[in-house]
Every structure is written in C-alpha cells, then in structure tokens.
N, C-alpha and C. Protein backbone atom coordinates (compact mmCIF):
# COMPACT_ATOMS: atom_id res chain seq x y z
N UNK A 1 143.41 196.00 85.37
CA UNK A 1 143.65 194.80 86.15
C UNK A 1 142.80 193.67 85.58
N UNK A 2 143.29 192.40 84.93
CA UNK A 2 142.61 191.43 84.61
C UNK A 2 142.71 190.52 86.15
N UNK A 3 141.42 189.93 85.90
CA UNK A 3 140.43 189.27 86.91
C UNK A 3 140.62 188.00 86.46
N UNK A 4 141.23 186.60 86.75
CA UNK A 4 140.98 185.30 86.66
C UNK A 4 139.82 184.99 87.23
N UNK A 5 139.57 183.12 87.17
CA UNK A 5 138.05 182.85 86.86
C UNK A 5 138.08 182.93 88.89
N UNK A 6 139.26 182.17 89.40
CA UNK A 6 139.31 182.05 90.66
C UNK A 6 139.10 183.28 91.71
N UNK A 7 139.51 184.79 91.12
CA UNK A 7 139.55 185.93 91.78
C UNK A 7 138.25 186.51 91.90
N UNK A 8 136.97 186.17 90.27
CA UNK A 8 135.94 186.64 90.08
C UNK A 8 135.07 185.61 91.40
N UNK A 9 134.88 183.89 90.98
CA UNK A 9 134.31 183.66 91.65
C UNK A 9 135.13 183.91 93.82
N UNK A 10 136.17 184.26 93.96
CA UNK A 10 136.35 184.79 95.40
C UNK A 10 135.35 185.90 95.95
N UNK A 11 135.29 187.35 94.73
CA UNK A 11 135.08 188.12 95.18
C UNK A 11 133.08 187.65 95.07
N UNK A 12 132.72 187.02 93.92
CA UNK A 12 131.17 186.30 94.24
C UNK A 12 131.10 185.91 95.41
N UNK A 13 132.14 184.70 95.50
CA UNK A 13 131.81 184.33 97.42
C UNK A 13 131.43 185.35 98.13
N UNK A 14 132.56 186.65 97.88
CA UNK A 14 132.64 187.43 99.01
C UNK A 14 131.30 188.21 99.11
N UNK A 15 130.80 188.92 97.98
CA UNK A 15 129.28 189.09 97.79
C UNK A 15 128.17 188.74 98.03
N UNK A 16 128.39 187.54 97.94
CA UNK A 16 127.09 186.51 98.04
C UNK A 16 127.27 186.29 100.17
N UNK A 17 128.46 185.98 100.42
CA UNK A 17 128.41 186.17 102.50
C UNK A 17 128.32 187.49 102.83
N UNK A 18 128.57 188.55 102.10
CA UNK A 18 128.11 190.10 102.86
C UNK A 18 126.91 190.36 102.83
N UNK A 19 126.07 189.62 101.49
CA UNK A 19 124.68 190.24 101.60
C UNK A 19 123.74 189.48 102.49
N UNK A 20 124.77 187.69 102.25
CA UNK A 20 123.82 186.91 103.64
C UNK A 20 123.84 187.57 104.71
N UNK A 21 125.51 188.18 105.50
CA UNK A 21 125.41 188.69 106.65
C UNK A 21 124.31 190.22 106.74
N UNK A 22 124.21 190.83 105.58
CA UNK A 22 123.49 192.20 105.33
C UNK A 22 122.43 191.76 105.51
N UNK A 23 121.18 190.50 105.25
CA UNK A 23 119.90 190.12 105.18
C UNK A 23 119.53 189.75 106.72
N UNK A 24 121.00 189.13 107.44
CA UNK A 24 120.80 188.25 109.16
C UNK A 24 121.02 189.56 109.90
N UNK A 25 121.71 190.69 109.42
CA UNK A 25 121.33 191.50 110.56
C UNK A 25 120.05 192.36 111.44
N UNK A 26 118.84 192.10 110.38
CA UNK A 26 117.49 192.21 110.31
C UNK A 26 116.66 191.03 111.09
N UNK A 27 117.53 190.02 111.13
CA UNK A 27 116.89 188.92 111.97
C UNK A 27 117.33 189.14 113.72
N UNK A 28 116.15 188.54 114.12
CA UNK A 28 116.09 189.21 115.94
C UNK A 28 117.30 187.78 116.16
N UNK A 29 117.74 188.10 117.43
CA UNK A 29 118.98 186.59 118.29
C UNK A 29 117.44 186.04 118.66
N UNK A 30 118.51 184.24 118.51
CA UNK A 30 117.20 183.54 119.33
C UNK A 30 117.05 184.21 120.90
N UNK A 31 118.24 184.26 121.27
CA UNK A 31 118.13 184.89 123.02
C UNK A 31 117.06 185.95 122.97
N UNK A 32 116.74 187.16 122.29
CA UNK A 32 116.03 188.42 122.29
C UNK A 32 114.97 187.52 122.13
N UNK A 33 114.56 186.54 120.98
CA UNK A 33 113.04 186.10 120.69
C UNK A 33 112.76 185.21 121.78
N UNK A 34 113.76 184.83 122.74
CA UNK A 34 112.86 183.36 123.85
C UNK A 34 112.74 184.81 125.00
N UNK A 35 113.44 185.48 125.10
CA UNK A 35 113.32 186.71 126.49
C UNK A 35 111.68 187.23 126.00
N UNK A 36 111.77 188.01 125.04
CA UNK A 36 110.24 187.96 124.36
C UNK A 36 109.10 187.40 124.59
N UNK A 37 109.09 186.27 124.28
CA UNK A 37 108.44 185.23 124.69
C UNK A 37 107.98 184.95 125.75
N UNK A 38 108.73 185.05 126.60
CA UNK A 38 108.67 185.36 128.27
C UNK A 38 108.27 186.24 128.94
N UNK A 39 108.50 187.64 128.18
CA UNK A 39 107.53 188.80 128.44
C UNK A 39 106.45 188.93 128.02
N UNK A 40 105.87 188.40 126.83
CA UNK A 40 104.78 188.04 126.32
C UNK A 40 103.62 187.49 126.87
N UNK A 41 104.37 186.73 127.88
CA UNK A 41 103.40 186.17 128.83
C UNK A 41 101.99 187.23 129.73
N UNK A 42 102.74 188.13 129.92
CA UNK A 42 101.55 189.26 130.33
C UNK A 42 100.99 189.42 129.84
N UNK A 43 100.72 189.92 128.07
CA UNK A 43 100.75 190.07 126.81
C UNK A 43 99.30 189.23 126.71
N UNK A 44 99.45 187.71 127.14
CA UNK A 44 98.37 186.15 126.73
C UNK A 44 97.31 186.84 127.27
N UNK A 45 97.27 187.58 128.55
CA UNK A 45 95.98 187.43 129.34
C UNK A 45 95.40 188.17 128.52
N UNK A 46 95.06 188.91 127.02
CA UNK A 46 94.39 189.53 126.38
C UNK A 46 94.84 189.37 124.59
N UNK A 47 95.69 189.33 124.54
CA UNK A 47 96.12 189.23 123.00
C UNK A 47 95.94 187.69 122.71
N UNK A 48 96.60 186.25 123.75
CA UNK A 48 96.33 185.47 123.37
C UNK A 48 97.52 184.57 122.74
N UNK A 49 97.44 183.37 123.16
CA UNK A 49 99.03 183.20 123.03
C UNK A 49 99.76 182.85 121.81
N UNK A 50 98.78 182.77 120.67
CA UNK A 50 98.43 182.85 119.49
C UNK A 50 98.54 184.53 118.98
N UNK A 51 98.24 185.74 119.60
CA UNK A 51 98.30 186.43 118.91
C UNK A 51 97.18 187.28 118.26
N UNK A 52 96.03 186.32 118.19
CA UNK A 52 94.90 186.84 117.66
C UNK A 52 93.66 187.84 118.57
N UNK A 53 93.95 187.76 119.69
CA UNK A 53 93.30 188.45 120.64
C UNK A 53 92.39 187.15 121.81
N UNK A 54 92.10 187.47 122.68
CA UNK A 54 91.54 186.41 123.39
C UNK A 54 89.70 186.63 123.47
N UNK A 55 89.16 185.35 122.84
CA UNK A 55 88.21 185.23 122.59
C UNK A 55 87.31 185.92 124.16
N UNK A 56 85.96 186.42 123.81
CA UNK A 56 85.30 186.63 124.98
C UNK A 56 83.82 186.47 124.45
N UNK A 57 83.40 185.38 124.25
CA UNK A 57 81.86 185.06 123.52
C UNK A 57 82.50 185.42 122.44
N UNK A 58 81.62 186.77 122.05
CA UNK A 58 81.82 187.20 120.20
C UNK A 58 82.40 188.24 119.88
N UNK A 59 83.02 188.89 121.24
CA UNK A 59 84.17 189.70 121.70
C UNK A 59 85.71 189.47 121.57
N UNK A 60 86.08 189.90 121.88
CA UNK A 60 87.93 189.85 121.92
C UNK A 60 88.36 190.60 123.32
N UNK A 61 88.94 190.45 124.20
CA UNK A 61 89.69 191.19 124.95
C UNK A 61 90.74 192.28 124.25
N UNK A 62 91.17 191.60 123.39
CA UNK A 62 92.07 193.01 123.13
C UNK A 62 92.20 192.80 121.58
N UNK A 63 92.78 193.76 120.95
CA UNK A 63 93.26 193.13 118.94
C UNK A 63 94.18 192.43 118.53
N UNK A 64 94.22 191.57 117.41
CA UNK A 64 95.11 190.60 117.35
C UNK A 64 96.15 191.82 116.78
N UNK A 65 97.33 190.66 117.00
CA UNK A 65 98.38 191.43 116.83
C UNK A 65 99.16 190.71 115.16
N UNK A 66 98.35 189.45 115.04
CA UNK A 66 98.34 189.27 113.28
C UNK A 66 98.43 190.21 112.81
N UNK A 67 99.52 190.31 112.12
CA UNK A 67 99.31 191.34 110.70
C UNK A 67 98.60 192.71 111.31
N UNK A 68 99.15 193.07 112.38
CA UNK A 68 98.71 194.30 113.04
C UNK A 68 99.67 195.38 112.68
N UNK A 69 98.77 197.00 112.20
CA UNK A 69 99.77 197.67 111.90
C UNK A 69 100.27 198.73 113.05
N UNK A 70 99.61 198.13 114.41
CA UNK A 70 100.94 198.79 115.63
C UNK A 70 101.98 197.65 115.83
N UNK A 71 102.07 196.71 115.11
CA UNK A 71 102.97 195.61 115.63
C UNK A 71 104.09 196.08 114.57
N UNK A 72 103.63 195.83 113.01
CA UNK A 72 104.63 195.76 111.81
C UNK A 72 104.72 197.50 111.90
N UNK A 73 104.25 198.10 112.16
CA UNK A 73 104.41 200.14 111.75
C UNK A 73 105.80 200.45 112.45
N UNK A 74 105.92 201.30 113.03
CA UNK A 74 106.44 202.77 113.59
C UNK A 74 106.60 202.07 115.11
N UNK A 75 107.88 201.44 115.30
CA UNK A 75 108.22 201.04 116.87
C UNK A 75 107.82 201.87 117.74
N UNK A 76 108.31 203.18 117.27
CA UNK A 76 107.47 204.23 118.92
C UNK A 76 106.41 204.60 119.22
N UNK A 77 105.44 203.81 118.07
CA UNK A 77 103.79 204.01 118.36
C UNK A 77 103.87 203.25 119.10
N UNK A 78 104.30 201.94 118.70
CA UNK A 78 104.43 200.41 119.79
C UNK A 78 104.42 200.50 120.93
N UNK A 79 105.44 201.28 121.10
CA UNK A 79 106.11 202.03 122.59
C UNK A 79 105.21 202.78 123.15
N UNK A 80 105.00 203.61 122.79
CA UNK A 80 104.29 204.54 123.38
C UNK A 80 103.15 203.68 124.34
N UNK A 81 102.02 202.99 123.19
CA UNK A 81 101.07 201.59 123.40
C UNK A 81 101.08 201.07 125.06
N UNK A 82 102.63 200.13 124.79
CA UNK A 82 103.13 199.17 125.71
C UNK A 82 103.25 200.34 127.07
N UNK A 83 104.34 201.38 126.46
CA UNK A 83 104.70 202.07 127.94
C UNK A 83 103.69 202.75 128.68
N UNK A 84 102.81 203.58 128.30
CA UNK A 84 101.53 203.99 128.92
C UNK A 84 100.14 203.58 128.54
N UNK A 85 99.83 202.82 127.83
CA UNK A 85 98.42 201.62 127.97
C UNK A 85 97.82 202.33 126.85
N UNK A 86 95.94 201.51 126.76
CA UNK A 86 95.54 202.71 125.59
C UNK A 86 94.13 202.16 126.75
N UNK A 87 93.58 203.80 126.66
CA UNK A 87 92.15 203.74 127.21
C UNK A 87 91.32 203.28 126.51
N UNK A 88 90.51 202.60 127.34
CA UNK A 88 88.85 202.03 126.74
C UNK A 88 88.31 203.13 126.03
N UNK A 89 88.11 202.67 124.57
CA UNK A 89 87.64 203.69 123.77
C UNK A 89 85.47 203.35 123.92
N UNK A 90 84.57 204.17 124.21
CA UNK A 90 83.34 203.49 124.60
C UNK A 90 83.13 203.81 123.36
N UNK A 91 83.54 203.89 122.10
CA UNK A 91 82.36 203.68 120.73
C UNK A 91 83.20 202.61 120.44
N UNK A 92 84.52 202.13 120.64
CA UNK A 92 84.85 200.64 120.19
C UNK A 92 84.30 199.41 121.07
N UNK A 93 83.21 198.67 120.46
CA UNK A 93 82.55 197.67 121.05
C UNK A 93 83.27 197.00 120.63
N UNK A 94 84.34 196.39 119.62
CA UNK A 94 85.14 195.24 119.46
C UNK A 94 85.67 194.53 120.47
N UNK A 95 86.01 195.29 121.23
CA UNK A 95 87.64 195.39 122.30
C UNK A 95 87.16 195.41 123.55
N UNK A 96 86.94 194.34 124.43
CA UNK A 96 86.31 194.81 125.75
C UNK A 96 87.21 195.47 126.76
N UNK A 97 88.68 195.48 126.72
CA UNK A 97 89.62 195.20 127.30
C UNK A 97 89.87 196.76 127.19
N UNK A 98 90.78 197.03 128.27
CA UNK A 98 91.79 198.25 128.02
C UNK A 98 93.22 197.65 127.77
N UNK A 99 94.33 198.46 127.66
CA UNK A 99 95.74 197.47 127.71
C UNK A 99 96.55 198.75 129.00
N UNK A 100 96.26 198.15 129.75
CA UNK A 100 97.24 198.62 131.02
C UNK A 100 98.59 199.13 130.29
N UNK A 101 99.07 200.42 131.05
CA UNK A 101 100.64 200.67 130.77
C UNK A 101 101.51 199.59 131.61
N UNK A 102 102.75 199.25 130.79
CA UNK A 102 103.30 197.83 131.50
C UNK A 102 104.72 199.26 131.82
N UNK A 103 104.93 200.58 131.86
CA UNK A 103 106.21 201.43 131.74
C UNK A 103 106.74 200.30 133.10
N UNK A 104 106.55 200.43 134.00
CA UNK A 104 106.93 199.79 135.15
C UNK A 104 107.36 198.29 135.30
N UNK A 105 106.60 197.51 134.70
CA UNK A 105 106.96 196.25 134.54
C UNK A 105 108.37 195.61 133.62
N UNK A 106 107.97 196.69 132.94
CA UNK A 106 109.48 196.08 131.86
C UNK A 106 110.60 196.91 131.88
N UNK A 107 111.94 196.47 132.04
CA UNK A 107 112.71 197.23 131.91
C UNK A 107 113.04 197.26 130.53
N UNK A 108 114.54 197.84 130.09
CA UNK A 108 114.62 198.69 128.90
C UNK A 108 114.53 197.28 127.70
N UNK A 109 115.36 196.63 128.73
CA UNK A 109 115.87 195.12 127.61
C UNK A 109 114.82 194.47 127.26
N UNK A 110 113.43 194.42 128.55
CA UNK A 110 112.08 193.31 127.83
C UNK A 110 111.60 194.33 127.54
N UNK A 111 111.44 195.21 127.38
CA UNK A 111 110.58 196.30 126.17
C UNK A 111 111.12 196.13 124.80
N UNK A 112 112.46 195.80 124.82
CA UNK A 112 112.89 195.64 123.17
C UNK A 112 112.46 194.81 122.77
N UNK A 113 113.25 193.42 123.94
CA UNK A 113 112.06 191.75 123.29
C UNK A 113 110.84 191.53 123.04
N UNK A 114 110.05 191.85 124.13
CA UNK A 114 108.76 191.98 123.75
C UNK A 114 108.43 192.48 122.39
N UNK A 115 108.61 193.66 122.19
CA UNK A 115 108.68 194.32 121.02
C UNK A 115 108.97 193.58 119.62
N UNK A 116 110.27 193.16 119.99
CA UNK A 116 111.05 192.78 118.64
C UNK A 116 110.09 190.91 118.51
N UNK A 117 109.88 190.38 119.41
CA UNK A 117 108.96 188.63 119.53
C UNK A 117 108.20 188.89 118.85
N UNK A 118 106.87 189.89 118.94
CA UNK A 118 105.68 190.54 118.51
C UNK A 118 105.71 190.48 117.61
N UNK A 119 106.71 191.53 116.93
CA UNK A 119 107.15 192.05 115.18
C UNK A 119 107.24 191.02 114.60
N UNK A 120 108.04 189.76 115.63
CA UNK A 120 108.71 188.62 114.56
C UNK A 120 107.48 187.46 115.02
N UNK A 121 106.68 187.71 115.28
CA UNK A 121 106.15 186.17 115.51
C UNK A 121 104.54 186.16 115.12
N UNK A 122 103.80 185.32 114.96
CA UNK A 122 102.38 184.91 114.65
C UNK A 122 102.27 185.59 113.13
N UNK A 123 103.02 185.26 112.45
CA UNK A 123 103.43 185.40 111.00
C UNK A 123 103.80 187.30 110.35
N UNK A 124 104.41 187.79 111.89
CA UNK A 124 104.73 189.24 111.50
C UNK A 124 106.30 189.33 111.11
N UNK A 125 107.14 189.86 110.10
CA UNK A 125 108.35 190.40 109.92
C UNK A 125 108.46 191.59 109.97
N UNK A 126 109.38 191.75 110.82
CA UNK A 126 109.23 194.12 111.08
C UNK A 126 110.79 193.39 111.62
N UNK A 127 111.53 194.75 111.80
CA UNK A 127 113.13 194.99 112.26
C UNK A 127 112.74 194.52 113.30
N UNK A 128 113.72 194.11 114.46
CA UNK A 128 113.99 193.88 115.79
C UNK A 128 114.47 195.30 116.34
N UNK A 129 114.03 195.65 117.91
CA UNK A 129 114.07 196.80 118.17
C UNK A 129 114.72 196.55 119.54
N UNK A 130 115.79 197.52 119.99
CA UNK A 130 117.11 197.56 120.34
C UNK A 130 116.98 198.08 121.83
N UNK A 131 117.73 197.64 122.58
CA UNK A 131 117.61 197.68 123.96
C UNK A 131 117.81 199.99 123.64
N UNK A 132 118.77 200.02 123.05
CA UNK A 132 118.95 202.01 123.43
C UNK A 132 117.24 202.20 122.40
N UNK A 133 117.24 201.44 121.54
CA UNK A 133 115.72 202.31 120.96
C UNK A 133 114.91 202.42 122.43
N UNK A 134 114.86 201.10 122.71
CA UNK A 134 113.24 201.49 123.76
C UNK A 134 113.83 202.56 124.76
N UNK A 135 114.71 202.34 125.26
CA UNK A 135 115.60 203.36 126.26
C UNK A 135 115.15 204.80 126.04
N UNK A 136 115.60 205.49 124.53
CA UNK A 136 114.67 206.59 124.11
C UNK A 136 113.43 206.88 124.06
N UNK A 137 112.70 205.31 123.55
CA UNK A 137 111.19 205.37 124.02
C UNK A 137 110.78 205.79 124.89
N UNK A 138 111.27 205.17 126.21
CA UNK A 138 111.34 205.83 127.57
C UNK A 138 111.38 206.86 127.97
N UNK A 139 112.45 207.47 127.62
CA UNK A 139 113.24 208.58 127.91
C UNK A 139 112.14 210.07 127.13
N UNK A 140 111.31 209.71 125.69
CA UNK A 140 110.78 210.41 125.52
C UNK A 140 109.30 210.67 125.86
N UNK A 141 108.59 209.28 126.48
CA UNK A 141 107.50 209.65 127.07
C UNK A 141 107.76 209.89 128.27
N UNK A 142 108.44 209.75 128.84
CA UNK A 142 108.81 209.80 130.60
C UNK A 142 107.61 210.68 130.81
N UNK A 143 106.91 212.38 130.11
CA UNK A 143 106.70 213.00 131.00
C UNK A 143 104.65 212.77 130.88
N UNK A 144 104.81 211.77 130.08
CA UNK A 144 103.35 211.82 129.73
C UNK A 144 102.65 210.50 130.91
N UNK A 145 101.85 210.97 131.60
CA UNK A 145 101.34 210.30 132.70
C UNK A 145 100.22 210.02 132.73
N UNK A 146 99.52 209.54 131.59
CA UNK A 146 98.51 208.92 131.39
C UNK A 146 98.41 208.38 130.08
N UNK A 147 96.96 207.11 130.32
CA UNK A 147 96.93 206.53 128.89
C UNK A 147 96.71 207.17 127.82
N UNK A 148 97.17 206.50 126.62
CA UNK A 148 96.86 206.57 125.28
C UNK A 148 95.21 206.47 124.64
N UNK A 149 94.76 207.69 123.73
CA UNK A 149 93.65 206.85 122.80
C UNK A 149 94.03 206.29 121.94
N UNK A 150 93.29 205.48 121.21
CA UNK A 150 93.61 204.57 120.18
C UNK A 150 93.30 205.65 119.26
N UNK A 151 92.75 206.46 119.31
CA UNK A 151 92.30 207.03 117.92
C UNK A 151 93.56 207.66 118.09
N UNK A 152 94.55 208.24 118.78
CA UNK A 152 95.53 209.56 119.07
C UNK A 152 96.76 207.92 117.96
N UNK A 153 96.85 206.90 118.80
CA UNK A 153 97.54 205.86 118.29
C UNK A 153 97.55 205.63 116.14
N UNK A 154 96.27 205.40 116.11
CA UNK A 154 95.50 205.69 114.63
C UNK A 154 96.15 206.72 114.15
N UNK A 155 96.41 208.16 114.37
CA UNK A 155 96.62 209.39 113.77
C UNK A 155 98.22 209.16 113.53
N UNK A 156 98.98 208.78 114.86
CA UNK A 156 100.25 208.86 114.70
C UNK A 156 100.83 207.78 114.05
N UNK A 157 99.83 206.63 113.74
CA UNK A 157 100.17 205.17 112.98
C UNK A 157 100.41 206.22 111.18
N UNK A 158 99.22 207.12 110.95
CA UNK A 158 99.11 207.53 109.62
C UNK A 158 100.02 208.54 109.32
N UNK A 159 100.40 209.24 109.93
CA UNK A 159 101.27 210.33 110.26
C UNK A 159 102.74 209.51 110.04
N UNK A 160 102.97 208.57 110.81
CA UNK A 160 104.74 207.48 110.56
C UNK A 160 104.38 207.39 109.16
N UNK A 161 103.55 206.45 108.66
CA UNK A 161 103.35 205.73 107.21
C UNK A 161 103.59 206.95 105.88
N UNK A 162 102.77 208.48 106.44
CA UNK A 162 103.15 209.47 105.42
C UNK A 162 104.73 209.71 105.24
N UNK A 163 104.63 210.06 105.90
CA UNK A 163 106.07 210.17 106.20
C UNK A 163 107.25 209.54 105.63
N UNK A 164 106.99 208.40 106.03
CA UNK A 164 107.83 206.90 105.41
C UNK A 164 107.84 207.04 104.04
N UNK A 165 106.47 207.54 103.73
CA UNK A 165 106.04 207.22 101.91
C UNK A 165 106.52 208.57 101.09
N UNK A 166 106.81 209.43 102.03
CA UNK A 166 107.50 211.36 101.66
C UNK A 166 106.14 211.77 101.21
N UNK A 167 104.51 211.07 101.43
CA UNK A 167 103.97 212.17 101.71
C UNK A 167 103.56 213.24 102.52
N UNK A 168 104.20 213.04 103.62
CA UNK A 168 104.28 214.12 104.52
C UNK A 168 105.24 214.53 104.69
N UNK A 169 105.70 215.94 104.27
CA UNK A 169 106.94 216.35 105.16
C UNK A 169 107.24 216.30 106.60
N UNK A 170 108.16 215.60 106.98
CA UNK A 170 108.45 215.35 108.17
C UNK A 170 109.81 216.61 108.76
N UNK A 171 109.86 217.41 110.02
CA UNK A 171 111.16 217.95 110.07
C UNK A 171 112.19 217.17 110.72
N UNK A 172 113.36 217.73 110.54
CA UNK A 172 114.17 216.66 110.57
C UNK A 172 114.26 216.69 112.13
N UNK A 173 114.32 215.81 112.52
CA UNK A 173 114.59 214.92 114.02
C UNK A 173 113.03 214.59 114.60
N UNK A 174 112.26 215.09 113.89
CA UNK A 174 110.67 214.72 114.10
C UNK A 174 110.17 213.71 114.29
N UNK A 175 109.47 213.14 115.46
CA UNK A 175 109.34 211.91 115.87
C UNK A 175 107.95 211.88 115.31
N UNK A 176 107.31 210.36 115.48
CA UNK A 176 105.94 210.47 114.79
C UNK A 176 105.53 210.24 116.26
N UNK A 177 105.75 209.93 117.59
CA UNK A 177 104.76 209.90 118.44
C UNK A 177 104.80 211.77 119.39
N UNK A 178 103.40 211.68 120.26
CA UNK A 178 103.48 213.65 120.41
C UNK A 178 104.53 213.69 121.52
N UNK A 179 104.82 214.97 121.38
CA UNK A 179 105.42 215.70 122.18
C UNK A 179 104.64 216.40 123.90
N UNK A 180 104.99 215.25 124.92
CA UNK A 180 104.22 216.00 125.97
C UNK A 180 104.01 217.01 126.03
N UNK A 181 102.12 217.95 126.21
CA UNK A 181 101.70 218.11 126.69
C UNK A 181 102.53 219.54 127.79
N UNK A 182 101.75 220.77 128.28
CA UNK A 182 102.60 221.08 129.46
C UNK A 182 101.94 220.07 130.93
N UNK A 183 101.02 219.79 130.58
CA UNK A 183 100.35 218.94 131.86
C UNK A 183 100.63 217.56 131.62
N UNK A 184 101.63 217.20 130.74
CA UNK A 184 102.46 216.06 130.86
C UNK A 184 101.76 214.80 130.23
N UNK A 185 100.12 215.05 129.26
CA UNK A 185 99.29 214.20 128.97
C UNK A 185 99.44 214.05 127.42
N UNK A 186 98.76 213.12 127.24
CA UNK A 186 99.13 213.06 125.88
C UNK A 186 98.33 213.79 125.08
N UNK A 187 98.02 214.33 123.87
CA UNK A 187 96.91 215.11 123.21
C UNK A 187 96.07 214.73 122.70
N UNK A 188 95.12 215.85 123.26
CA UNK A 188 93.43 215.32 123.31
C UNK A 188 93.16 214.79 121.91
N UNK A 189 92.66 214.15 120.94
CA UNK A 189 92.47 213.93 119.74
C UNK A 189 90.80 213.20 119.09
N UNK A 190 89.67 212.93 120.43
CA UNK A 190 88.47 212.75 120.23
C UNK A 190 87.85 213.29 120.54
C-alpha cells in the first residue's frame, strides 16, 4: 500500500492527538483538584496551606508534603496514612503533631481528591487516584482499628519502591500495605 504525503501527515495528526489524549489521561479534572482543595482544608491545620508543614517555633506540626515520598509513592500507603492516622512517634522530635485518622470524615470521592490535589499540587506530579481505588483502600483496611507508625509507613513506603524497581519479588495480587492483624491492628514494627 503506497502512502501519499496527505495520508502520512493524517495518520501524524492522528498520532500526535492519541498521545496528547494518552499524556491528559494522567492529568487529575479541574472538578477532582477544586473538591481536593476543599478537603484539604482539614489537611491546613497541620501540613499548611502551602504544603510545607505548619510552622511551630522551630518545630513543624506535621511533614511537608513537598516532594514527599507518602504523597508521590504507593497511593495505599497514602491511604492507609489518611484512613487510620499515624501515632506520635516519641523519638521523632521533628513532628509535634499526630495526624488523626480522617476514615470517617471523608467519603470514598474526597479520599480520592484529597489524595489526587496532594499528588498534584505544591510542586508534586503522581497519577490521580480514583474514587473505586480509595473504595478498596477502604474496603481493605476496614478491619484495622487503630493508628499507624510511621516507621510501619517507612517499611511499607520501601517495600512499594522494591517492588516497583523488581527488587523485591512481589506475589501476585500482593498489596504493599499489611494485611490485618487477627486483633484487627496494624503490625507491631518498633
């Protein structure tokens, strides 16, 4: 089949708008990033509405979420984070703050925004994360009824990243955050 100049540059057009549309499907809706935004608001009283954490003297209430790798990593560490809180760690003097579990406050849809605003905003790019993702989020901590450590957070941040990189074998359907507990807690890890 010979190709004229008009058929080559059609099918360029056509190339050049599938990969634009292939690059925008990675971009969050403005609607998901202003809902975000709005959930975020809980978010200020410690992270800061900036992002960087909220000053306390020479303290921080909580960690910035700049270039944070629970923000840009592994959405269901995120999740996990947001849905059941992370305890006051007492050898981290950085952080005066704990981060309350918000499971209750947000339903499935501002757990995604929130989520997906975060990823995309105070100079972070990560995927946008989907009203059925957090839904599973949900659905898979449901049975864990208490907070998170940060160090347990830390392990399963390094554990996604191996993984990602195939140095860890992962099995297949293997999530990187744990598997409740029979007492429904999350695992001990300090």
């Amino acid at each position: 089949m010979k190709l004229n100049q008009n058929t080559l540059a059609s099918l360029a057009a056509f190339g050049m708008l599938s990969l634009g549309l292939h690059a925008n499907a990675e971009e969050p809706s403005p609607e998901v990033m202003k809902e975000g935004k709005s959930a975020y608001a809980t978010c200020m009283a410690c992270h800061n509405v900036d992002g960087k954490g909220l000053p306390v003297g020479t303290l921080k209430m909580a960690p910035p979420l700049t270039g944070s790798k629970f923000a840009m990593g592994d959405p269901e560490v995120m999740a996990l984070a947001i849905l059941k809180g992370i305890e006051k760690d007492p050898s981290n003097t950085a952080y005066i703050g704990i981060m309350a579990p918000l499971e209750t406050a947000l339903d499935d849809k501002k757990l995604a925004s929130v989520m997906t605003y975060v990823r995309n905003s105070f100079g972070n790019k990560a995927a946008p994360v989907t009203e059925a993702q957090a839904k599973g989020y949900r659905e898979k901590f449901a049975k864990i009824k208490s907070s998170v450590k940060r160090s347990t957070l830390d392990k399963l941040l390094e554990k996604s990243e191996a993984a990602a990189k195939g140095t860890e074998p992962a099995a297949p359907g293997e999530a990187a955050a744990p598997a409740p507990a029979a007492s429904a807690a999350p695992p001990a890890t300090e």
